[in-house]
Protein backbone atom coordinates (compact mmCIF):
# COMPACT_ATOMS: atom_id res chain seq x y z
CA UNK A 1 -49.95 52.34 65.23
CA UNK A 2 -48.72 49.45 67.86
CA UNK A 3 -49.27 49.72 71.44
CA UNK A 4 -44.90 50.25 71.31
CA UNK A 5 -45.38 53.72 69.33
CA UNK A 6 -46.13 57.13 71.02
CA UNK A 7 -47.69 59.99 69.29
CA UNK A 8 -45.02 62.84 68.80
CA UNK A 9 -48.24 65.50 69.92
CA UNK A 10 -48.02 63.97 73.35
CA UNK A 11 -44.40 65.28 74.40
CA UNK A 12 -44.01 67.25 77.47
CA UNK A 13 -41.27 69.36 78.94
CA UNK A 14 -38.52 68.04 81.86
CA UNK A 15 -35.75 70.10 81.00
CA UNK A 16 -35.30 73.91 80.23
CA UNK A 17 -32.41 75.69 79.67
CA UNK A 18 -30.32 78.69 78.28
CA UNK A 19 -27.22 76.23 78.26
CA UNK A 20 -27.83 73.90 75.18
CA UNK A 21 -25.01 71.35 76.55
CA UNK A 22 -27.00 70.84 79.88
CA UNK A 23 -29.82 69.60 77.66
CA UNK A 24 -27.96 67.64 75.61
CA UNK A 25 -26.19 65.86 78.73
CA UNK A 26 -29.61 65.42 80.49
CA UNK A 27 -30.81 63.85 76.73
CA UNK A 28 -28.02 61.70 76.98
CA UNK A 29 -28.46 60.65 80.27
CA UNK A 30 -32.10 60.10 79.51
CA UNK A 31 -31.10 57.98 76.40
CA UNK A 32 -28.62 56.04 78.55
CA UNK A 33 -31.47 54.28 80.74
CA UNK A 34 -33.61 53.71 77.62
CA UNK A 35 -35.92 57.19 77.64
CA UNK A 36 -36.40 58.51 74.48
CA UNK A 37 -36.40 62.23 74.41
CA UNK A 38 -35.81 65.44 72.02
CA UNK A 39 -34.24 68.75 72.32
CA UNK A 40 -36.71 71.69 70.94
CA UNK A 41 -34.92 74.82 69.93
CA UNK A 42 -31.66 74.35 70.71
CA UNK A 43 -30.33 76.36 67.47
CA UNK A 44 -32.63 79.06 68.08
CA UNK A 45 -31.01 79.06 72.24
CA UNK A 46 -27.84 78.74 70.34
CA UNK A 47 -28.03 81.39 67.91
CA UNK A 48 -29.24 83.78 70.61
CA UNK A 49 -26.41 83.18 73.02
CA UNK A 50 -26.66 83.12 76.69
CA UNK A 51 -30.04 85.49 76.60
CA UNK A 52 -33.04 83.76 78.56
CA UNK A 53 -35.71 84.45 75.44
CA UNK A 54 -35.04 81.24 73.87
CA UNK A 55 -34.06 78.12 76.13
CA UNK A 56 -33.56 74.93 74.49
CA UNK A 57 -35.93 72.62 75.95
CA UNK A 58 -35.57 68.63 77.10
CA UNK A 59 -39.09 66.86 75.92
CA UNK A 60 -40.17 63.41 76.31
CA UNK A 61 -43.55 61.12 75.50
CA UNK A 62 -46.04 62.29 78.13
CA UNK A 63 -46.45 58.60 79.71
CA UNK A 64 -42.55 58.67 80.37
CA UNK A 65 -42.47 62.25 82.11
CA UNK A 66 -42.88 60.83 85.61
CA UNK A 67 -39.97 58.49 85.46
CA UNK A 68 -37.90 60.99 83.14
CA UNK A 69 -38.18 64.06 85.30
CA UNK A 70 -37.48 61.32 88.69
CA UNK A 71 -34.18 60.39 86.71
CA UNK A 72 -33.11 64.10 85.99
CA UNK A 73 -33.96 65.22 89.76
CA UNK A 74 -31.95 62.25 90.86
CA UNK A 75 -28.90 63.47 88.65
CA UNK A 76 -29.16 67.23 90.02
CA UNK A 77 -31.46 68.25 86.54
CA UNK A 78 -33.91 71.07 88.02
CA UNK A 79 -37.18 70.04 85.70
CA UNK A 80 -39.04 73.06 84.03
CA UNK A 81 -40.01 76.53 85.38
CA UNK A 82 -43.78 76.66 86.71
């Protein structure tokens, strides 16, 4: 593996939400300025509706989460839930 590749274990959560098209605006936001990310769950958030149980989640390499989450807040993304 190069020094250029990230291991896919090492994502972390920026985004959470029950509204799959937030996510997929903050992904392509992200995507925009050159931050790779992925949506988890989003059919399952889908598939549920507007119920809480199942938000599709934003996730990006943990080295990028710093700068990623910095972008979001700066776009008016709220990051994850503590």
């Amino acid at each position: 593996m190069s020094n250029q590749e990230h291991d896919p274990a090492e994502l972390v959560e920026v985004l959470a939400s029950i509204d799959s098209m937030q996510v997929r605006m903050a992904h392509d936001m992200l995507a925009s300025e050159g931050i790779e990310s992925f949506i988890f769950d989003e059919e399952s958030s889908r598939m549920l509706g507007s119920t809480a149980a199942v938000p599709a989640r934003l996730m990006v390499h943990a080295d990028l989460h710093d700068d990623a989450l910095k972008m979001l807040k700066d776009l008016g993304f709220e990051g994850p839930q503590s």
